[in-house]
Every structure is written in C-alpha cells, then in structure tokens.
N, C-alpha and C. Protein backbone atom coordinates (compact mmCIF):
# COMPACT_ATOMS: atom_id res chain seq x y z
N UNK A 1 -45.83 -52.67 -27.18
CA UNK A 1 -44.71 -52.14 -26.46
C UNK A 1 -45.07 -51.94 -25.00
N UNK A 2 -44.17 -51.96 -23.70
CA UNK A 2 -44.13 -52.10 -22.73
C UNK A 2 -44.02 -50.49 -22.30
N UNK A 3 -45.09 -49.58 -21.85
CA UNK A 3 -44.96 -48.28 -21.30
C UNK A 3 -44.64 -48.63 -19.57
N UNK A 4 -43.05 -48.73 -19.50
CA UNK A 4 -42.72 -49.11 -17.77
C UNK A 4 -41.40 -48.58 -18.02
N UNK A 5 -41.51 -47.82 -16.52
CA UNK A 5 -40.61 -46.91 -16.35
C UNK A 5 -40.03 -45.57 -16.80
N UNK A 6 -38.76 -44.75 -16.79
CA UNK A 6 -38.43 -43.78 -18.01
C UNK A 6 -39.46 -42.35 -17.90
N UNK A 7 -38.51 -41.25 -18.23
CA UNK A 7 -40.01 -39.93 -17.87
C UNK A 7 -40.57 -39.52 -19.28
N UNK A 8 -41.53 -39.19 -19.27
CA UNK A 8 -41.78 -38.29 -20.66
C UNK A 8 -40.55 -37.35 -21.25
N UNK A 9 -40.37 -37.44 -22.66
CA UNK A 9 -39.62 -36.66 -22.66
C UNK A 9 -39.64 -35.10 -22.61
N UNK A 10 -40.96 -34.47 -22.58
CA UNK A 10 -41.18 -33.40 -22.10
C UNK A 10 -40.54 -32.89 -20.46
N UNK A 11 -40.80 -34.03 -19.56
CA UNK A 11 -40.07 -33.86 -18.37
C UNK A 11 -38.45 -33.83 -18.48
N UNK A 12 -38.19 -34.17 -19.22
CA UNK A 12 -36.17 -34.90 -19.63
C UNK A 12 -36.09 -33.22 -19.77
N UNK A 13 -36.92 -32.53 -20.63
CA UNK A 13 -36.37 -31.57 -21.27
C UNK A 13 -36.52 -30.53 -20.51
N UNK A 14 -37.84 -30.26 -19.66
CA UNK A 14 -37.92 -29.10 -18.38
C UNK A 14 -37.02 -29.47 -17.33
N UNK A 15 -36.78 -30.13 -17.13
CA UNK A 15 -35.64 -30.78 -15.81
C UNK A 15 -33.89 -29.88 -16.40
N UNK A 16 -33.84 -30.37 -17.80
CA UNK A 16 -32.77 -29.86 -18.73
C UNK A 16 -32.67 -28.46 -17.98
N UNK A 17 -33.95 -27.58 -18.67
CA UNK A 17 -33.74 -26.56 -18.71
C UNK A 17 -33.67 -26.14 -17.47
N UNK A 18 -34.28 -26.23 -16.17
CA UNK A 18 -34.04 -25.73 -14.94
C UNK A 18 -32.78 -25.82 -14.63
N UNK A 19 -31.74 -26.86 -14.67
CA UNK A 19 -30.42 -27.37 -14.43
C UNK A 19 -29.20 -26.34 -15.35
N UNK A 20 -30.09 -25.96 -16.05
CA UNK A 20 -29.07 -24.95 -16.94
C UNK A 20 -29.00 -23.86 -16.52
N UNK A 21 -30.56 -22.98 -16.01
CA UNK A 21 -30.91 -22.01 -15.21
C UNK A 21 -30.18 -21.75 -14.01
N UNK A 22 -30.13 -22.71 -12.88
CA UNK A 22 -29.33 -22.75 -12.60
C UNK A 22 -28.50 -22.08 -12.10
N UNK A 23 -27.47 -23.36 -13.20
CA UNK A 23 -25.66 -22.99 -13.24
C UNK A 23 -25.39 -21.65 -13.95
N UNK A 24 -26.59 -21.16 -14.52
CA UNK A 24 -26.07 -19.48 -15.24
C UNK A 24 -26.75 -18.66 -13.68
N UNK A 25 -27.70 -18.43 -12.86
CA UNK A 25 -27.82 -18.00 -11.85
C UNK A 25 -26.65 -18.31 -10.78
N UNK A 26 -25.98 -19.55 -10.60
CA UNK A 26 -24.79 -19.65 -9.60
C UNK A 26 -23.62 -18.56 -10.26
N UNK A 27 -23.16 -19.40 -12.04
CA UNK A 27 -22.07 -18.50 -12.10
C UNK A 27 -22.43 -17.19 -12.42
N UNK A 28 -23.29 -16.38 -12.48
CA UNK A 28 -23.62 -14.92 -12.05
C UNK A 28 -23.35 -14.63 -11.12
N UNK A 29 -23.77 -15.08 -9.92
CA UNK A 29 -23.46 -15.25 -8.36
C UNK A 29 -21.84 -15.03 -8.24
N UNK A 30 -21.37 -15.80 -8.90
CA UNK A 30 -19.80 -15.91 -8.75
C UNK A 30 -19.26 -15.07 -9.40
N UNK A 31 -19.30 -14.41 -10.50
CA UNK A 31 -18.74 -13.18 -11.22
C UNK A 31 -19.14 -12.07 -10.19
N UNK A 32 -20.34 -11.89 -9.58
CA UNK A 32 -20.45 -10.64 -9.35
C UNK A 32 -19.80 -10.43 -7.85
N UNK A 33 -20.19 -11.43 -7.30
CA UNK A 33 -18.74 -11.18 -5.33
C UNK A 33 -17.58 -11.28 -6.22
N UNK A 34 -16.71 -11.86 -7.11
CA UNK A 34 -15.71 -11.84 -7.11
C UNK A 34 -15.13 -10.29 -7.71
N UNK A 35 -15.81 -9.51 -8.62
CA UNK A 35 -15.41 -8.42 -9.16
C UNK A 35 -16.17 -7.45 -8.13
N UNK A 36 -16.96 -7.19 -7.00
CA UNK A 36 -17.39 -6.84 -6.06
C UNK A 36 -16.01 -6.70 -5.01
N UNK A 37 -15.22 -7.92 -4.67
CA UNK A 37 -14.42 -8.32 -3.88
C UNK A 37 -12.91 -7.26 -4.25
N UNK A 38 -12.65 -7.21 -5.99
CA UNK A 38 -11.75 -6.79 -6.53
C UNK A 38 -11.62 -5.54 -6.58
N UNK A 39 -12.72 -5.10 -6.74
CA UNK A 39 -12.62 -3.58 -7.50
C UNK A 39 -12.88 -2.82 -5.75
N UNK A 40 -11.97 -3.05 -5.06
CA UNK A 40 -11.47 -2.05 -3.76
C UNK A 40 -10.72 -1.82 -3.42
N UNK A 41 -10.16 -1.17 -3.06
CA UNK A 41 -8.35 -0.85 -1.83
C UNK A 41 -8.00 -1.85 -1.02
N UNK A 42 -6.92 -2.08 -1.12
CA UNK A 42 -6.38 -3.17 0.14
C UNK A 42 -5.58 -2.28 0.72
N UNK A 43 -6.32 -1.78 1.45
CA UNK A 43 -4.67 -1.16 2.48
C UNK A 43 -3.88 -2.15 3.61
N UNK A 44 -2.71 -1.50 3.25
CA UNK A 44 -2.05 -2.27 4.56
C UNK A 44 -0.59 -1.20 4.93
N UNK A 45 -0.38 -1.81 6.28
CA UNK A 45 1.02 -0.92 6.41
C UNK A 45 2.65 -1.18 5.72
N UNK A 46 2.97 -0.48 5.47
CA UNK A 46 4.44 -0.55 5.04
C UNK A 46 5.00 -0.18 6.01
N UNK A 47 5.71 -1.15 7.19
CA UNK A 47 6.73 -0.52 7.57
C UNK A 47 5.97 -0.26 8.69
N UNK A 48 6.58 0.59 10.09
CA UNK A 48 5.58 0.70 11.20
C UNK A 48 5.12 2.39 11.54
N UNK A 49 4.49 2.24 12.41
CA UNK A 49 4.02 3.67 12.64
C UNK A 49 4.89 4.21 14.50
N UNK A 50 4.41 5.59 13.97
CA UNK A 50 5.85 6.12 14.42
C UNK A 50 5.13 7.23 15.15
N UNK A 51 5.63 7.32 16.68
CA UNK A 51 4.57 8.62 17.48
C UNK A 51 5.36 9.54 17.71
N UNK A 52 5.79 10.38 17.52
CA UNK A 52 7.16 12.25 17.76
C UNK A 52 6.19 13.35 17.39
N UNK A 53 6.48 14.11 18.50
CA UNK A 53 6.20 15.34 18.19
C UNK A 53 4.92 16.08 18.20
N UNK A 54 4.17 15.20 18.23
CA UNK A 54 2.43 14.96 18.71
C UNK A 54 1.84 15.05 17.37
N UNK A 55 2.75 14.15 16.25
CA UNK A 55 2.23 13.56 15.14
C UNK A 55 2.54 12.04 15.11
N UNK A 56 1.58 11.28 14.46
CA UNK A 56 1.42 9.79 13.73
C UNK A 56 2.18 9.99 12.31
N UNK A 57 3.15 9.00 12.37
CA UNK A 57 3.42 8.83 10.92
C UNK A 57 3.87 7.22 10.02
N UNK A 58 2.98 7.10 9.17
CA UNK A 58 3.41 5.99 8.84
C UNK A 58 2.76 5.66 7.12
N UNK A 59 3.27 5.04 6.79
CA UNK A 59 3.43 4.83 4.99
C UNK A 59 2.18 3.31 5.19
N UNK A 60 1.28 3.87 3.98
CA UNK A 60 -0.34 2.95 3.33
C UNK A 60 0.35 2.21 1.99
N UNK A 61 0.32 1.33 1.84
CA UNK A 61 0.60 0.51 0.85
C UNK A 61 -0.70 -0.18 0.35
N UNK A 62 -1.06 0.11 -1.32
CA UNK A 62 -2.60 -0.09 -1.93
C UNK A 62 -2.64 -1.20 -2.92
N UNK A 63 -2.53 -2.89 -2.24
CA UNK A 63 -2.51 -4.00 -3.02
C UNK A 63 -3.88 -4.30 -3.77
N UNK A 64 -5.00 -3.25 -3.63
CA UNK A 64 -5.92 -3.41 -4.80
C UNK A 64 -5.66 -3.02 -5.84
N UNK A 65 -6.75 -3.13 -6.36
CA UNK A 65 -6.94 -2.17 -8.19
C UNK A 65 -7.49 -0.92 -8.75
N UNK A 66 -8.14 -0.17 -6.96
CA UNK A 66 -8.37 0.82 -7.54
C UNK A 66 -7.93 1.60 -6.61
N UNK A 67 -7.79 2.93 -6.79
CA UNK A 67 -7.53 4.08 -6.06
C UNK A 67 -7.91 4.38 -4.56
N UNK A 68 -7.41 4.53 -3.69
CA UNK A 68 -7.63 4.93 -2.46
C UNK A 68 -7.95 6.48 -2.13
N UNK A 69 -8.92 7.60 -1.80
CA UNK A 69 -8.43 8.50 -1.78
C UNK A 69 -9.87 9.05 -0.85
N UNK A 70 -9.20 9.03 0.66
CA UNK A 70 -10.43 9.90 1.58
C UNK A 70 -9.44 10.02 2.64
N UNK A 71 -10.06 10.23 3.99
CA UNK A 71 -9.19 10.23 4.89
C UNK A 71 -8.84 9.19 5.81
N UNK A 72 -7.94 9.55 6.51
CA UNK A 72 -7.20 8.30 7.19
C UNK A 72 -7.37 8.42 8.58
N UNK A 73 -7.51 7.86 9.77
CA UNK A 73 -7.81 8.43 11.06
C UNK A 73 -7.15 7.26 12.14
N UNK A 74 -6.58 7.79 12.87
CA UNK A 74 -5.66 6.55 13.84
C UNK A 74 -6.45 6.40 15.04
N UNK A 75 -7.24 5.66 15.76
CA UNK A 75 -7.48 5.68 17.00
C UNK A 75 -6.91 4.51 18.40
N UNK A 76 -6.98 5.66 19.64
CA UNK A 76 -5.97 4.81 20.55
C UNK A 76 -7.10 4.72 21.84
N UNK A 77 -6.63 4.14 22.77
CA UNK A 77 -7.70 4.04 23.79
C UNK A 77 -7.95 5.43 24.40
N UNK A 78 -7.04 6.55 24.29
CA UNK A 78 -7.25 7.93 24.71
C UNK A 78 -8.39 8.85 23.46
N UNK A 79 -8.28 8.45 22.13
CA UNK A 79 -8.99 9.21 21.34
C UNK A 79 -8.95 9.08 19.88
N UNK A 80 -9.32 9.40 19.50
CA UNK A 80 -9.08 9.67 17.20
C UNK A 80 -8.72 10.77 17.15
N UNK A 81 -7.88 10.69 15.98
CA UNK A 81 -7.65 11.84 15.17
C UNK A 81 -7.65 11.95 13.23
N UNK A 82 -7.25 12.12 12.93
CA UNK A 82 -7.48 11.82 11.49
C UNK A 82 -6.68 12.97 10.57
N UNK A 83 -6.73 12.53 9.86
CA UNK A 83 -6.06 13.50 8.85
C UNK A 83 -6.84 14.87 8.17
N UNK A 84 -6.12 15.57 8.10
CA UNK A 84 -7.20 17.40 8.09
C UNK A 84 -7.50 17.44 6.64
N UNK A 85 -7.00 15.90 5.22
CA UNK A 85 -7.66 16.21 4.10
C UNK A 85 -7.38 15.10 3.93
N UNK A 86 -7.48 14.43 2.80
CA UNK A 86 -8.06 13.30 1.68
C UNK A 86 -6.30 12.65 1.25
N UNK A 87 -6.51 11.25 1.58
CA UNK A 87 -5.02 10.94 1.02
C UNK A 87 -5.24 10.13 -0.09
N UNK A 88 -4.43 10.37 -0.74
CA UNK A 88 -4.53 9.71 -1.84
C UNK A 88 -3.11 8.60 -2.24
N UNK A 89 -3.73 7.29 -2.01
CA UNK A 89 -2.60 5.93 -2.35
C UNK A 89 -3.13 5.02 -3.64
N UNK A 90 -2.37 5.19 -4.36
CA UNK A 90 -2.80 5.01 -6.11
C UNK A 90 -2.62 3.89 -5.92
N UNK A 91 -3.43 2.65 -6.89
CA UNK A 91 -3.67 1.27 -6.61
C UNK A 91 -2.14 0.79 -7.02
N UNK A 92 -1.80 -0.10 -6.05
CA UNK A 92 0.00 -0.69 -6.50
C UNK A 92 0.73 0.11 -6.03
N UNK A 93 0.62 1.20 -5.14
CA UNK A 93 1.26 1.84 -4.81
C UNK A 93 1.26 2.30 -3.30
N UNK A 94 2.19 3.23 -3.22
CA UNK A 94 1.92 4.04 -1.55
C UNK A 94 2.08 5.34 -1.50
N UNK A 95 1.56 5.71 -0.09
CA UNK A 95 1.87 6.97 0.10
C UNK A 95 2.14 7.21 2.00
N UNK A 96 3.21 8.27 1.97
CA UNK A 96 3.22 8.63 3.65
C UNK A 96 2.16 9.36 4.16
N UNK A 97 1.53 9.01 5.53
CA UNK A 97 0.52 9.79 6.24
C UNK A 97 0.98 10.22 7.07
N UNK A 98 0.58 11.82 7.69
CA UNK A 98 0.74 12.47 8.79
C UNK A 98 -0.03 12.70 9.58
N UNK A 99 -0.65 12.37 10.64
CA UNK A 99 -1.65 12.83 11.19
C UNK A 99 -1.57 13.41 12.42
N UNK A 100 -1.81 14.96 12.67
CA UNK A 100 -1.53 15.46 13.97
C UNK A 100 -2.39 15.12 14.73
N UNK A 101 -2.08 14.70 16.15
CA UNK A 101 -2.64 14.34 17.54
C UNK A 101 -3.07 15.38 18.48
N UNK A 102 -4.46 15.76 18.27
CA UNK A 102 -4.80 16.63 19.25
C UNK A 102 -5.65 16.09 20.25
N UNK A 103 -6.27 15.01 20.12
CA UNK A 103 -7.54 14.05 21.04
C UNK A 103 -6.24 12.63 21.73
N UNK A 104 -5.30 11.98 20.75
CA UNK A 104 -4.45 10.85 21.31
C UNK A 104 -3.56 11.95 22.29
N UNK A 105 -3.66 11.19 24.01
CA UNK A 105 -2.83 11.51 24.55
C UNK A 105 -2.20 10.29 25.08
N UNK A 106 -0.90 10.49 24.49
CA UNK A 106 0.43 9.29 24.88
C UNK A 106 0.72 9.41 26.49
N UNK A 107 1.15 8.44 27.17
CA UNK A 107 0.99 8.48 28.19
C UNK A 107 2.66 8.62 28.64
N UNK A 108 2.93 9.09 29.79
CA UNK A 108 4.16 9.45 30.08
C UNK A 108 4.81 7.94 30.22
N UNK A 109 6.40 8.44 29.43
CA UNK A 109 7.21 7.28 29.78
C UNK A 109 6.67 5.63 28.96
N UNK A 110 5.16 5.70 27.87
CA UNK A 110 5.30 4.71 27.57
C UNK A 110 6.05 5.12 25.83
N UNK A 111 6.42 3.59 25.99
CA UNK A 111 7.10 3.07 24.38
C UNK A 111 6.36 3.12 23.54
N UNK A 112 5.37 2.19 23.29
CA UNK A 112 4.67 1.86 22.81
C UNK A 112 3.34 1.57 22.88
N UNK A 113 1.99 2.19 22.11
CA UNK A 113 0.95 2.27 22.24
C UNK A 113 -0.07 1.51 21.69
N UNK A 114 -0.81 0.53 21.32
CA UNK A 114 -1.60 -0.23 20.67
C UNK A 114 -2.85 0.83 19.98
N UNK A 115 -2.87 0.87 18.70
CA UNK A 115 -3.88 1.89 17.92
C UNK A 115 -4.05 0.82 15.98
N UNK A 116 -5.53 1.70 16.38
CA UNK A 116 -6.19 1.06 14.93
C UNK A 116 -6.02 2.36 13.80
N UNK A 117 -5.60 1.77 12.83
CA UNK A 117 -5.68 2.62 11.20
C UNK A 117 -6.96 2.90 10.69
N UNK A 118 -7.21 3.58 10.41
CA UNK A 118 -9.17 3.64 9.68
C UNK A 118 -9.22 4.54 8.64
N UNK A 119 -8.36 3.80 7.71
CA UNK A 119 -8.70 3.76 5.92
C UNK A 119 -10.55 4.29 5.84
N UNK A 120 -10.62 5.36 5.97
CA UNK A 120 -12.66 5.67 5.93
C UNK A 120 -12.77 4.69 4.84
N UNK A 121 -13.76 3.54 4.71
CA UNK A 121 -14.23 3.02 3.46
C UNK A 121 -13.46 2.01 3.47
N UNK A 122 -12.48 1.78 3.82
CA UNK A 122 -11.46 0.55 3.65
C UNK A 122 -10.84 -0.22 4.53
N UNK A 123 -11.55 -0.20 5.48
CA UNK A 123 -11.34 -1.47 6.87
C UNK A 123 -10.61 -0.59 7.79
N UNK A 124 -9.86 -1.59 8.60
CA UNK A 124 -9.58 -1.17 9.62
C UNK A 124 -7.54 -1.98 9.87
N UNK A 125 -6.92 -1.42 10.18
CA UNK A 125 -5.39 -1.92 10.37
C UNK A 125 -5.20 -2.06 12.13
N UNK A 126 -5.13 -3.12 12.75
CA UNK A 126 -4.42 -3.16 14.18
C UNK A 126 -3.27 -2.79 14.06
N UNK A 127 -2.44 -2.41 14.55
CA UNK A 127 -1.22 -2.34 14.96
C UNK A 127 -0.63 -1.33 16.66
N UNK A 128 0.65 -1.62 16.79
CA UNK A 128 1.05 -1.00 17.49
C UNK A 128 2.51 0.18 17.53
N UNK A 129 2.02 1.30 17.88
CA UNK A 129 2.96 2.64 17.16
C UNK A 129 4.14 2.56 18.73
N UNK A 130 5.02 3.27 18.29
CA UNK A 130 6.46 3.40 18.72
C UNK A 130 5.98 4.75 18.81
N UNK A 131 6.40 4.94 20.25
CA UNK A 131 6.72 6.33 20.79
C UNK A 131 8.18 6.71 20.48
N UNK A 132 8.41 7.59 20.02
CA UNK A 132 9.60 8.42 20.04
C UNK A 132 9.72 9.58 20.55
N UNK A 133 10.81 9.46 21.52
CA UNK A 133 10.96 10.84 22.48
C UNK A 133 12.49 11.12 22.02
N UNK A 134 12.53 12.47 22.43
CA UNK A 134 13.78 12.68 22.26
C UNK A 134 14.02 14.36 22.31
C-alpha cells in the first residue's frame, strides 16, 4: 500500500476536537453580551421636557426588562441638579420626573435650553427643554 498523503487519524480527530472547542467558547461569548446587553434599562424620553417654575419636568419611558430605580439628574451648561430621591420606572413602563433647579440657571428671555438626562447607571439622554414663562 501507498503511505502518500492524508493525516493520521489521530490528527483528524484533535483538529475535530479543537474546532468544537471553539464554537462552544464563541457561542458562550455570544450568550453572555447578549443577556449582559438585555438584562438593563433603556431609558428614553416620552414626550419633551418642560422648564416652569424653577422645576424640570418630564416623563422616562423603560423599553428594557428590568427595573429602573436610582436617581435622575438633568445637566445644562449653567449646572446639575438631580432628583432629592430614587425614581422608580418599572420595565415596559413609565414614570413622571420632577426635578427642582437650584444650580440650572435659565437665562433671561431664552426659549429653549439644550440639557442632558442622567439616568445614574443608565446612560445619558440629549435633548432640548422648553422654557415656560408665564
């Protein structure tokens, strides 16, 4: 018989097994960012935010799966403020925030102010709030 070419089959079979190793180390990899990715708060705004009275007000809408519940803090190019306790926006759901302004000072005569949302733990929201005078 002609020994040409072809691997041992001892090699066929360690090659096997590394290749299997692997694809159970990748899809581990992939289960664990994806339920990593899931199991957090999505906040986002409902609706816009609203400046009267030398309070912030505006409604958190929670497109994750789990519970939202610390504080909330708005900051503008004048300052932060935050909320004086723990809000709580149940996953699939919402809730209204109030936050009194003692550091944001609105500037005379403007409309509208450009300020970030800061979900503690849960990113960050751009937007821009509506002054209301009256």
């Amino acid at each position: 018989m002609n020994d040409h070419g072809g691997f041992p089959p001892i090699v066929t079979v360690l090659l096997f097994l590394v290749v299997i190793a692997t694809a159970v180390i990748v899809g581990w990899w992939f289960v664990r960012v994806h339920s990593s990715a899931v199991s957090r708060p999505v906040l986002s705004l409902s609706g816009g935010i609203y400046i009267a009275n030398g309070y912030a007000y505006f409604t958190l809408r929670n497109d994750g799966t789990v519970d939202f519940s610390d504080r909330v803090c708005i900051v503008a190019p004048s300052g932060q403020d935050c909320t004086p306790s723990a809000v709580d926006v149940p996953a699939g759901g919402s809730a209204p925030v109030e936050i009194p302004l003692n550091s944001i000072n609105v500037p005379a005569g403007a409309m509208s102010i450009e300020v970030v949302i800061r979900p503690l733990g849960a990113g960050e929201i751009k937007a821009v709030a509506e002054v209301v005078r009256g």
